[in-house]
Protein backbone atom coordinates (compact mmCIF):
# COMPACT_ATOMS: atom_id res chain seq x y z
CA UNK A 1 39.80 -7.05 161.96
CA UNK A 2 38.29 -10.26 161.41
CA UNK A 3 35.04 -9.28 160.06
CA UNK A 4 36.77 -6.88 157.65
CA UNK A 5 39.01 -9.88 156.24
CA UNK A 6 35.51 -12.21 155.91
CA UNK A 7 33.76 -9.44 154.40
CA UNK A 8 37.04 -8.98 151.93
CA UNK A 9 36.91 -12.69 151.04
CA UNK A 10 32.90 -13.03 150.28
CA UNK A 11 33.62 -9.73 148.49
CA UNK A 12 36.10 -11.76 146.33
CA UNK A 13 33.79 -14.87 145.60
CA UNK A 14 30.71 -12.76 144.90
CA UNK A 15 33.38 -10.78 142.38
CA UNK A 16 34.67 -14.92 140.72
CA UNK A 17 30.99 -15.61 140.62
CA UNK A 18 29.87 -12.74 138.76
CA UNK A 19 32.45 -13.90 136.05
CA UNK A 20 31.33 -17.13 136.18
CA UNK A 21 29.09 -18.66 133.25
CA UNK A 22 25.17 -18.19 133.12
CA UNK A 23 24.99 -21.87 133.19
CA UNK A 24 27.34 -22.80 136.46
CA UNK A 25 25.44 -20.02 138.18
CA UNK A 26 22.03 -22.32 138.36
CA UNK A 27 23.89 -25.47 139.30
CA UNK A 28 25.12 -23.45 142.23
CA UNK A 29 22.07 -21.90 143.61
CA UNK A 30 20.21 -25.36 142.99
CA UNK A 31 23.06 -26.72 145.57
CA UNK A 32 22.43 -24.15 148.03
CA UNK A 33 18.54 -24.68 147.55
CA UNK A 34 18.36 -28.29 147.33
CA UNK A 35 21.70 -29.28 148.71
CA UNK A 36 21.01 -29.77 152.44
CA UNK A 37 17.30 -31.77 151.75
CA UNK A 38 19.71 -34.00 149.16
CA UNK A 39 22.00 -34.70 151.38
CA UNK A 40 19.67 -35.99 154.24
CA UNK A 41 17.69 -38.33 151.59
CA UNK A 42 21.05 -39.47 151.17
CA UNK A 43 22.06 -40.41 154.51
CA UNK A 44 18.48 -42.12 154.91
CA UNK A 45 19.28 -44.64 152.03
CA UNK A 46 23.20 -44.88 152.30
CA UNK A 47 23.88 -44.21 155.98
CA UNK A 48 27.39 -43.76 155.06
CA UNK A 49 29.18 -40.18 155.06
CA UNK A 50 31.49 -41.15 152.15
CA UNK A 51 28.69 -42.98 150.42
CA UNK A 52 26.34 -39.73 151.12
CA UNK A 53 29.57 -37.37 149.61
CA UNK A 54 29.98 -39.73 146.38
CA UNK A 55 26.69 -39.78 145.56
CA UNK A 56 26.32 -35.96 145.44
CA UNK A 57 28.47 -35.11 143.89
CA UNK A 58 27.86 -37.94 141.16
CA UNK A 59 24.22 -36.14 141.17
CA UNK A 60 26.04 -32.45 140.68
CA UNK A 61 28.30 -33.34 138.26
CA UNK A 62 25.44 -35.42 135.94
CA UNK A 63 23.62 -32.52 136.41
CA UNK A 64 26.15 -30.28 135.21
CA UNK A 65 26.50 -32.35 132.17
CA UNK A 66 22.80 -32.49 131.79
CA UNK A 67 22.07 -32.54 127.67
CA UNK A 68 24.74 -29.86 126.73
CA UNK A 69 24.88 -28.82 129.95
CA UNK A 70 21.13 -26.92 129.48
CA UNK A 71 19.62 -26.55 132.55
CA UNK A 72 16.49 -29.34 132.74
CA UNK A 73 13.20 -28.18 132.74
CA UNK A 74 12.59 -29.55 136.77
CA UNK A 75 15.43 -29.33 138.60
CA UNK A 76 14.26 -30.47 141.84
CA UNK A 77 13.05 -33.56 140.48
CA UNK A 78 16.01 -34.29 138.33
CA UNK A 79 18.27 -33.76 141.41
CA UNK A 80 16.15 -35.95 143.60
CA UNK A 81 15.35 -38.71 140.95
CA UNK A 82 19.68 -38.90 139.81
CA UNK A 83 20.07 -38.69 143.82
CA UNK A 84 18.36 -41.66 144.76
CA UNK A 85 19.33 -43.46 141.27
CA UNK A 86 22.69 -43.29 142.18
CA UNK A 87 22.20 -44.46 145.94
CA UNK A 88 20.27 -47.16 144.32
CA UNK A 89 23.02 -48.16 142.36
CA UNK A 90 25.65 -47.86 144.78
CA UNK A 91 23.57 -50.17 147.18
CA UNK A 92 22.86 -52.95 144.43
CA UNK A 93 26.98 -52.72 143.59
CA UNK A 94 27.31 -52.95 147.46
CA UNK A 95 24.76 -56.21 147.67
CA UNK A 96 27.16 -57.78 144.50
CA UNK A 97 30.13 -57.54 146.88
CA UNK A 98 28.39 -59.21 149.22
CA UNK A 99 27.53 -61.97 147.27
CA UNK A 100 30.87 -62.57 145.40
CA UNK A 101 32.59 -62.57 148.92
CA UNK A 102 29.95 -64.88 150.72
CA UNK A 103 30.26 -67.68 147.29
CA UNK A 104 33.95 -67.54 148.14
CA UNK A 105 33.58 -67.92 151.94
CA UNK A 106 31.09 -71.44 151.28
CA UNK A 107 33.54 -72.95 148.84
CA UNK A 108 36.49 -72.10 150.92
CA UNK A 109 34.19 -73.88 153.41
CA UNK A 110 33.00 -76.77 151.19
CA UNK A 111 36.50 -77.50 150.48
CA UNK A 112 36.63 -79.20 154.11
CA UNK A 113 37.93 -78.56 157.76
CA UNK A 114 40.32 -81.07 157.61
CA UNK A 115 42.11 -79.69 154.29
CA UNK A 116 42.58 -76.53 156.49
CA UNK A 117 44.19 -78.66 159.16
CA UNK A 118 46.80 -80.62 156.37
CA UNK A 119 47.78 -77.25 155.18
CA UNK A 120 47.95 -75.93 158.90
CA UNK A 121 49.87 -78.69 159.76
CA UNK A 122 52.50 -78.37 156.88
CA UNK A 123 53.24 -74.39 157.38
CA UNK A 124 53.92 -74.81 160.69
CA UNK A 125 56.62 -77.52 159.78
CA UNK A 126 57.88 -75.27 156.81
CA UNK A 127 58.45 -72.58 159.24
CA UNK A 128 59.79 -74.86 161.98
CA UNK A 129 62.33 -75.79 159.55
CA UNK A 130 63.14 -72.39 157.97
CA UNK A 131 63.45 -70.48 161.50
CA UNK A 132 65.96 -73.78 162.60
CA UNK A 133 67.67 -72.18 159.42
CA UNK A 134 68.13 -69.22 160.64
CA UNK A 135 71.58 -67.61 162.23
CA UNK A 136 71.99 -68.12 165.59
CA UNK A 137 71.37 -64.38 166.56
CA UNK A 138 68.11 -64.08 164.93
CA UNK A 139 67.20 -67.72 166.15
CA UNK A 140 67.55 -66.30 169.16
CA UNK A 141 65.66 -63.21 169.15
CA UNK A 142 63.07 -64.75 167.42
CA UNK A 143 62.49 -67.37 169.79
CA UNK A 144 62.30 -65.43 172.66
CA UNK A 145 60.34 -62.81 171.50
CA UNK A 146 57.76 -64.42 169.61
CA UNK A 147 57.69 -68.29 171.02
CA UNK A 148 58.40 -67.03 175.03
CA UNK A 149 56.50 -64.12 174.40
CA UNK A 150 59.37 -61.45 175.84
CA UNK A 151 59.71 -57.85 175.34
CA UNK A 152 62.14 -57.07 173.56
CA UNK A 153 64.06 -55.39 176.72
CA UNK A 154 63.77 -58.84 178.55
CA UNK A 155 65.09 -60.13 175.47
CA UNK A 156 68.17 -57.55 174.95
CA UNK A 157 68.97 -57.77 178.54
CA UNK A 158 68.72 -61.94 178.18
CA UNK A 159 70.83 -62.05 174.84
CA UNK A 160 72.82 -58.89 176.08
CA UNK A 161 72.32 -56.81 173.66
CA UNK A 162 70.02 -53.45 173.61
CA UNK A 163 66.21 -53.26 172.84
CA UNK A 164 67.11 -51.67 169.48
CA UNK A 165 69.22 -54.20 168.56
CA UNK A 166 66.74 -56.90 169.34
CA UNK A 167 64.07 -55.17 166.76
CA UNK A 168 66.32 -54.65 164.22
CA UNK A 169 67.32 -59.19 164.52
CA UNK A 170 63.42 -59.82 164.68
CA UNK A 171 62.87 -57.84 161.75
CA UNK A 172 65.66 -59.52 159.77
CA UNK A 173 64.37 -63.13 160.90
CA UNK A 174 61.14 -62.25 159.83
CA UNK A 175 62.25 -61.09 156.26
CA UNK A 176 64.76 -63.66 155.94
CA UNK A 177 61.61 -65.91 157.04
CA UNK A 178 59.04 -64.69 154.30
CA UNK A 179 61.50 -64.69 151.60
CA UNK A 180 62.08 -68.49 152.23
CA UNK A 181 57.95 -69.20 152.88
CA UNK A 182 57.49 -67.59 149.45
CA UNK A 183 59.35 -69.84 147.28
C-alpha cells in the first residue's frame, strides 16, 4: 500500500513537471546535478546550516533570473562562481557586524569603570526607593522572593497566601516597578 501511494505521488510530480516551462526544467536538473557538491562548498566557507540554506538559494534564484532568465552558457561555473560570491559577501557583512559591535564595546569601555559604578550606584537607589513605594502586599512578595531568595511556596505559606497568588503579586511589583524606572 505504501509503495503504490509513493509511486502515485512521483507519478503526480513527473505529470506538474512535464507542464512546467522549458526554462524551470534546467534550473531543476542543474540542482539535482550540482546541488549536493554546492551545498558542501558551502558549508566549507560558511559553516553555518542557515548561512549554507540562504546562500543557495540566493545562488538558485540569481540563476533563475539569469539575463531574461536564458539559461548561461556554463552553468556549473556560474553556480559555483554566484555560490561562493554570495558566501563571500555574507562573510564580509558578517566581519562589518563585528566591527560595528566591537567600536561600541571600546567606547562603552573608554567611557570609564567608574561612570559604570555612579550609574550602578544610582539605579539601585531608584529602585530602592520605588519598591519602598510599593503596596504592602507586593512589598512583601517581592522582598521575599527576590531579596531572601524564597520560592514562591515558602513565600505563600510565609505571607499565607497560595503559590499562585504569590506569582501573580511579583508580577504586578515588577510591572508596577518598570513603569516607574522608565520615566
Amino acid at each position: 500500500m505504501f509503495t503504490e501511494s509513493v509511486g502515485y505521488e512521483l507519478w503526480g510530480e513527473v505529470a506538474g513537471l512535464s507542464a512546467m516551462e522549458a526554462s524551470q526544467k534546467w534550473i531543476l536538473s542543474a540542482m539535482q546535478r550540482h546541488g549536493p557538491e554546492l551545498v558542501r562548498m558551502l558549508w566549507r566557507i560558511l559553516g553555518s546550516e542557515q548561512d549554507v540554506c540562504d546562500a543557495y538559494q540566493s545562488t538558485f534564484l540569481q540563476l533563475a533570473h539569469y539575463e531574461g532568465r536564458q539559461k548561461p552558457k556554463h552553468v556549473k561555473a556560474y553556480l559555483f562562481r554566484t555560490a561562493s560570491n554570495t558566501a563571500i559577501s555574507m562573510l564580509r557583512h558578517r566581519a562589518a557586524e563585528k566591527r560595528t559591535l566591537s567600536k561600541a564595546t571600546n567606547k562603552a569601555e573608554a567611557t570609564g569603570p567608574w561612570m559604570n559604578e555612579i550609574d550602578c550606584k544610582f539605579l539601585a537607589e531608584t529602585l530602592r526607593h520605588y519598591v519602598a513605594q510599593l503596596p504592602e502586599h507586593l512589598r512583601n512578595v517581592i522582598t521575599l522572593r527576590d531579596l531572601a531568595e524564597l520560592s514562591y511556596a515558602e513565600v505563600g505559606r510565609i505571607l499565607g497566601i497560595s503559590p499562585a497568588t504569590a506569582r501573580v503579586y511579583r508580577c504586578k511589583a515588577v510591572q508596577l516597578l518598570a513603569v516607574w524606572m522608565n520615566k
